[in-house]
C-alpha atoms as a PDB file:
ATOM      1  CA  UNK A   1     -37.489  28.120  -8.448  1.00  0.00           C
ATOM      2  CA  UNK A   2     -33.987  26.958  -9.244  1.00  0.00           C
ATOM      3  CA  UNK A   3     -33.081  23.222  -8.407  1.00  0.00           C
ATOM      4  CA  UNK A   4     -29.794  21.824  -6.860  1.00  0.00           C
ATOM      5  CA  UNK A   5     -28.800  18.182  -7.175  1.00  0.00           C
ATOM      6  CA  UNK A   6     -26.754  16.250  -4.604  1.00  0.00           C
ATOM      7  CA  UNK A   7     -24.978  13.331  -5.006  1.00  0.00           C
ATOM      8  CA  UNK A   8     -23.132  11.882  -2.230  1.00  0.00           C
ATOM      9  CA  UNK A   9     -21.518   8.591  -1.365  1.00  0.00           C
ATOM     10  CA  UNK A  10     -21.272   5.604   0.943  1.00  0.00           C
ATOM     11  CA  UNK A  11     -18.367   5.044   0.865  1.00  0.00           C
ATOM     12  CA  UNK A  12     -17.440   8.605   2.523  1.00  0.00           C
ATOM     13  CA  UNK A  13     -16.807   8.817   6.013  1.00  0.00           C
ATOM     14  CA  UNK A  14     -18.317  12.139   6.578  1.00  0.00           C
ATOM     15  CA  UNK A  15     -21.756  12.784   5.515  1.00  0.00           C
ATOM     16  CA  UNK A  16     -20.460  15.178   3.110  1.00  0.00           C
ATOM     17  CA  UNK A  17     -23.734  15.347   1.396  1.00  0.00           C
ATOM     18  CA  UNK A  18     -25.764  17.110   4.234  1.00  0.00           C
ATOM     19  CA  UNK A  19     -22.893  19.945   5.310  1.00  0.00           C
ATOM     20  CA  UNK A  20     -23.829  20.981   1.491  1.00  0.00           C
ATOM     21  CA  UNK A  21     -27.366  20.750   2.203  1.00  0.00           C
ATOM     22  CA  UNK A  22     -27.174  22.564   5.097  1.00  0.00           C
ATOM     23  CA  UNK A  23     -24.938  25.141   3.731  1.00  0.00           C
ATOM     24  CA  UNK A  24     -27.225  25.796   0.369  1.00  0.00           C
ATOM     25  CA  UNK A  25     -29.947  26.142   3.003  1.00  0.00           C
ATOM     26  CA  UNK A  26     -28.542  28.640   4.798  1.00  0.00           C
ATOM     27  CA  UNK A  27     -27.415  30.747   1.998  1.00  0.00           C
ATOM     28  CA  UNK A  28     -30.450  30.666  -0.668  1.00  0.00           C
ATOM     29  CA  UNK A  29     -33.963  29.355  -0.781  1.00  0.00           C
ATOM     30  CA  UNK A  30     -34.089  26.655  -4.263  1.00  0.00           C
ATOM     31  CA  UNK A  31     -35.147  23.082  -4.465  1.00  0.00           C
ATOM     32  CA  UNK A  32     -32.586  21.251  -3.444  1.00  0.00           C
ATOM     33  CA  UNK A  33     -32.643  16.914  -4.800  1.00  0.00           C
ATOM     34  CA  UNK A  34     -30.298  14.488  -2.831  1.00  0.00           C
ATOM     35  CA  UNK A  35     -29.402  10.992  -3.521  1.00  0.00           C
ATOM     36  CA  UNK A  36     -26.704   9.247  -2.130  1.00  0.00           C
ATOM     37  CA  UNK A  37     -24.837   6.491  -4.194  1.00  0.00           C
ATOM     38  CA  UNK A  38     -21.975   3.358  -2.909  1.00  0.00           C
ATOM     39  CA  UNK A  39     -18.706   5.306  -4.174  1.00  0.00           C
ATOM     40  CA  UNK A  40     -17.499   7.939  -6.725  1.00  0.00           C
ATOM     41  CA  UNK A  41     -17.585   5.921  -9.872  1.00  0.00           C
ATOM     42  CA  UNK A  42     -21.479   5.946  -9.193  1.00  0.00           C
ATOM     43  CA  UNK A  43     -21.146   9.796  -9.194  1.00  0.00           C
ATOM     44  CA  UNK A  44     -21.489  10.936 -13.120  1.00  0.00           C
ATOM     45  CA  UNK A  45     -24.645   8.644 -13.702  1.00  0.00           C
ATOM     46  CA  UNK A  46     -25.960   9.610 -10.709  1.00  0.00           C
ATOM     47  CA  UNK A  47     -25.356  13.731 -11.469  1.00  0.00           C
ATOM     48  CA  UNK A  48     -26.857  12.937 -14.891  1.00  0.00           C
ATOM     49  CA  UNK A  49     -30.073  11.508 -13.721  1.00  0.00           C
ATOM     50  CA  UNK A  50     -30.658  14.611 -11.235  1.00  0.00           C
ATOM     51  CA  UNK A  51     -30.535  16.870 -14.421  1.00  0.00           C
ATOM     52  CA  UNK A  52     -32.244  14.905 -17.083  1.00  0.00           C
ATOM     53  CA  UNK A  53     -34.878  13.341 -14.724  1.00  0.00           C
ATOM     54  CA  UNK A  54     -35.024  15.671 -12.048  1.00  0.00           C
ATOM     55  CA  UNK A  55     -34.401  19.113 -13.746  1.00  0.00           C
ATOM     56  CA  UNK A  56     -31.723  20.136 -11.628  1.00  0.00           C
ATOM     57  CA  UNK A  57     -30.015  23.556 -12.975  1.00  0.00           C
ATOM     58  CA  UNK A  58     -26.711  22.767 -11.567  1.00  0.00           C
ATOM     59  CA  UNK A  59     -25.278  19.335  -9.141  1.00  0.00           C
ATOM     60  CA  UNK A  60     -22.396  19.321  -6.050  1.00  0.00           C
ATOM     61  CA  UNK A  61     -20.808  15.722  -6.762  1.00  0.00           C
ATOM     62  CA  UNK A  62     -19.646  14.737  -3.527  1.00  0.00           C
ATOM     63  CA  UNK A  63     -16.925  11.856  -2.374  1.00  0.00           C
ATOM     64  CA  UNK A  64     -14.063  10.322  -0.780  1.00  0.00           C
ATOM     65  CA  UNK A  65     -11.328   8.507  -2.729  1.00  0.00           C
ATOM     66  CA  UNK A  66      -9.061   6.343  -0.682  1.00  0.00           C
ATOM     67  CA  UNK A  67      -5.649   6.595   0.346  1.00  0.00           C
ATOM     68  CA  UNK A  68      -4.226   3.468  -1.948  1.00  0.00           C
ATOM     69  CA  UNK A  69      -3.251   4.041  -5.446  1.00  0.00           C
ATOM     70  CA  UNK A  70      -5.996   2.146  -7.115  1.00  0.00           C
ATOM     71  CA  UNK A  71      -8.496   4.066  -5.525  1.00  0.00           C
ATOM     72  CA  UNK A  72      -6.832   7.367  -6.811  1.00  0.00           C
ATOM     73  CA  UNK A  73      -7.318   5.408 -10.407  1.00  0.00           C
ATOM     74  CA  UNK A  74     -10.649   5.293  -9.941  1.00  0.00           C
ATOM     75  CA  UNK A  75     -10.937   8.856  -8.924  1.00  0.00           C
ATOM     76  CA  UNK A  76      -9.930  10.123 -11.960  1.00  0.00           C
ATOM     77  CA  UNK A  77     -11.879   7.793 -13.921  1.00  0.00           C
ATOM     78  CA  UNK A  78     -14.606   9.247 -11.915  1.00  0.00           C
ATOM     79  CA  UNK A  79     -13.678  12.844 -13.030  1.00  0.00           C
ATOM     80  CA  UNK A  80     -13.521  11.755 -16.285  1.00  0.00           C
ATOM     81  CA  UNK A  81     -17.061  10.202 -16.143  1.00  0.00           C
ATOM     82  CA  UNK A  82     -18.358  13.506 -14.208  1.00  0.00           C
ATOM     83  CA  UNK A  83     -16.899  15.834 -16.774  1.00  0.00           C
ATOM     84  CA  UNK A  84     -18.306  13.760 -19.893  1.00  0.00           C
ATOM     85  CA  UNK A  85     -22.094  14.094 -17.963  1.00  0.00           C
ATOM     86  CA  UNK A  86     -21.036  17.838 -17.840  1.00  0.00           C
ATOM     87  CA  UNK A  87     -20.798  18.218 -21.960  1.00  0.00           C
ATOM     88  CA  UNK A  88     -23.263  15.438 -22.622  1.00  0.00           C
ATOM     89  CA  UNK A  89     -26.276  17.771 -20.350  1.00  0.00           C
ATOM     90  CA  UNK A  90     -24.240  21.322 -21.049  1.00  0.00           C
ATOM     91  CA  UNK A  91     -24.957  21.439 -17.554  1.00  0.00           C
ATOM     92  CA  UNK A  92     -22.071  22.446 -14.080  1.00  0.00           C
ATOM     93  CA  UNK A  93     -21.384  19.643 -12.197  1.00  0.00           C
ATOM     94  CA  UNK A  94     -19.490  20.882  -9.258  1.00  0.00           C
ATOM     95  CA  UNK A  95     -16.915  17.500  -7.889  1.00  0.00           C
ATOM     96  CA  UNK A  96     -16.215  17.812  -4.416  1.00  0.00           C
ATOM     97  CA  UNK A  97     -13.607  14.852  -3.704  1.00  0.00           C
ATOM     98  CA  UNK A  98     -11.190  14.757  -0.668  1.00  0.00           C
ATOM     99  CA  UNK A  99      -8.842  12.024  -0.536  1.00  0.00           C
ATOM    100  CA  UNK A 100      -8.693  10.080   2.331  1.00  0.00           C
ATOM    101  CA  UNK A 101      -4.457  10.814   2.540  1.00  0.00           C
ATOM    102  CA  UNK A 102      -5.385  14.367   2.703  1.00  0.00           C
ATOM    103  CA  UNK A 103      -5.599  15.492   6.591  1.00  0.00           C
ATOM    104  CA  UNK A 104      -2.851  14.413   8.992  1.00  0.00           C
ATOM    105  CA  UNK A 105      -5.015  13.076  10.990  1.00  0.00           C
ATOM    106  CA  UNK A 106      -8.789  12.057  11.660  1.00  0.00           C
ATOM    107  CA  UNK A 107      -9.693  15.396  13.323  1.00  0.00           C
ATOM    108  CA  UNK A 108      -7.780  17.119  10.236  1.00  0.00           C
ATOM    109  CA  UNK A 109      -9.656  15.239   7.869  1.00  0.00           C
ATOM    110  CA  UNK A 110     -13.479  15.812   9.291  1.00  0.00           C
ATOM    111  CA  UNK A 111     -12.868  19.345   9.215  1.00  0.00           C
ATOM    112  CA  UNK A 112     -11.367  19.227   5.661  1.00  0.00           C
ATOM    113  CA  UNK A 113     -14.431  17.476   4.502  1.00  0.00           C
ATOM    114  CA  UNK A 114     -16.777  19.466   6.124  1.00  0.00           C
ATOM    115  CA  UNK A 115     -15.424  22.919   5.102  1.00  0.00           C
ATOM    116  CA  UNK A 116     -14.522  21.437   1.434  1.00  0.00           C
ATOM    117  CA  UNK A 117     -18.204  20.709   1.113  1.00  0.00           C
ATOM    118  CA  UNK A 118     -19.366  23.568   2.376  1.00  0.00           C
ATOM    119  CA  UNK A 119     -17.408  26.322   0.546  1.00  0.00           C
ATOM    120  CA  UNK A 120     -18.666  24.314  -2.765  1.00  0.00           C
ATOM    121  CA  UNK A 121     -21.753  24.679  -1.822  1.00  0.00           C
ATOM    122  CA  UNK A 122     -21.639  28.321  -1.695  1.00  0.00           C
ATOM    123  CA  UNK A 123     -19.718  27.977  -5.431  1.00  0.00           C
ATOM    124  CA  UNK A 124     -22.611  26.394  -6.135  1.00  0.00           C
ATOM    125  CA  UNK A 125     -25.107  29.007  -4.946  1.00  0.00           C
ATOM    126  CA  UNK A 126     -22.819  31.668  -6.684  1.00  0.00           C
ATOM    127  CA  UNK A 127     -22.966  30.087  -9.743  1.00  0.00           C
ATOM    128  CA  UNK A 128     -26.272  29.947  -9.808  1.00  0.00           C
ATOM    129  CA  UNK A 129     -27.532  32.950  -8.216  1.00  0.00           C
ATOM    130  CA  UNK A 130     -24.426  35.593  -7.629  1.00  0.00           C
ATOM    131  CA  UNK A 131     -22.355  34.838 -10.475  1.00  0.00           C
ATOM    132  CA  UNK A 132     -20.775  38.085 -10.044  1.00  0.00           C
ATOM    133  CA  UNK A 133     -19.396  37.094  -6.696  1.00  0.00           C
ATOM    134  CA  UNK A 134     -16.917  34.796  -8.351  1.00  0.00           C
ATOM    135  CA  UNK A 135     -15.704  37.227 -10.906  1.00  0.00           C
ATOM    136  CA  UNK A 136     -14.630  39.774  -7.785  1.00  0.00           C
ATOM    137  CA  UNK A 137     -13.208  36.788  -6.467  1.00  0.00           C
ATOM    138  CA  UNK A 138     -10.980  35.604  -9.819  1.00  0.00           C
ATOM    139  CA  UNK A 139      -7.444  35.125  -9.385  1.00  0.00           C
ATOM    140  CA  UNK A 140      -7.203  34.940  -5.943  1.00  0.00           C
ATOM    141  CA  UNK A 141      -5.862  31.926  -5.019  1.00  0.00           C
ATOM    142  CA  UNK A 142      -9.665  30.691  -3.391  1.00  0.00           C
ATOM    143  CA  UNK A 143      -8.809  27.074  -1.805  1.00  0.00           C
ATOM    144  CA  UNK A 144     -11.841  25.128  -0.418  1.00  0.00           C
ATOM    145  CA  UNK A 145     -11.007  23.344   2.612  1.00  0.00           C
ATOM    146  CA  UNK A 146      -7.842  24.518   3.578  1.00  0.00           C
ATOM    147  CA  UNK A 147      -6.763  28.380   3.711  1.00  0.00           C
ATOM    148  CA  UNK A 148      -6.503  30.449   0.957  1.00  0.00           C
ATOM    149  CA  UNK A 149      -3.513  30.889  -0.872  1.00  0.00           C
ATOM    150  CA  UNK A 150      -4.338  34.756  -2.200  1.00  0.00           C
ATOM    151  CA  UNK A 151      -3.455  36.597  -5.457  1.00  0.00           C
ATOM    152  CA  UNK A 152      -0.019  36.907  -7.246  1.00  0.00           C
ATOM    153  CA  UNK A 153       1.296  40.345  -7.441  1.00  0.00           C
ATOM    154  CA  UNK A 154       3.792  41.829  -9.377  1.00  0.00           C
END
């Protein structure tokens, strides 16, 4: 049975980590491991552990940056740190981040959360089980969270 890692934060205000749960449930029967960690810079160790110590075949990294422009600094030092576990374990781990200054409002910025995390997920159950799926999907402007942008054509 394949095994998905989670990896959520604290320091979200949306429990990010359990729409993905709920969504991987719905979709595919696997294993599914979730810890929860204080903020994104605790995401790449975190993701690392679930596939070295807990044999996951693929981890959703899930968080919320501020709004200020320090904690944009330490989102992409958390990308940086998620994309080094990625080559150090040859191993996809899917980041999920939504900004804080992303939704216009509170409402705006639940939903974007929620349906962000969500639409991963099911990258994440793709990837693993339909990867097929995403190649009749290539090129077609796919945006998670907000609506899709569709394809170019000329």
């Amino acid at each position: 049975m394949k095994t998905i890692g989670i990896v959520d934060t604290t320091f979200a205000r949306f429990n990010m980590g359990r729409a993905a749960v709920d969504e991987i449930q719905q979709n595919v029967s696997a294993k599914i491991k979730r810890i929860t960690v204080p903020g994104v810079k605790d995401l790449p160790v975190a993701s690392k552990k679930l596939i070295e110590e807990e044999g996951c075949d693929i981890v959703i990294a899930l968080g919320m940056p501020g709004a200020k422009e320090q904690d944009k600094i330490c989102a992409h030092e958390a990308s940086t740190g998620i994309i080094q576990a990625q080559l150090m374990t040859n191993t996809h781990i899917i980041e999920v981040f939504v900004h804080e200054d992303e939704g216009k409002d509170e409402k705006e910025l639940a939903f974007l959360m929620e349906m962000r995390s969500r639409e991963h997920a099911l990258n994440v159950v793709n990837m693993l089980f339909h990867p097929e799926k995403l190649v009749k999907q290539a090129g077609t402007g796919q945006r998670q969270g907000f609506e899709d942008v569709g394809t170019l054509r000329h």
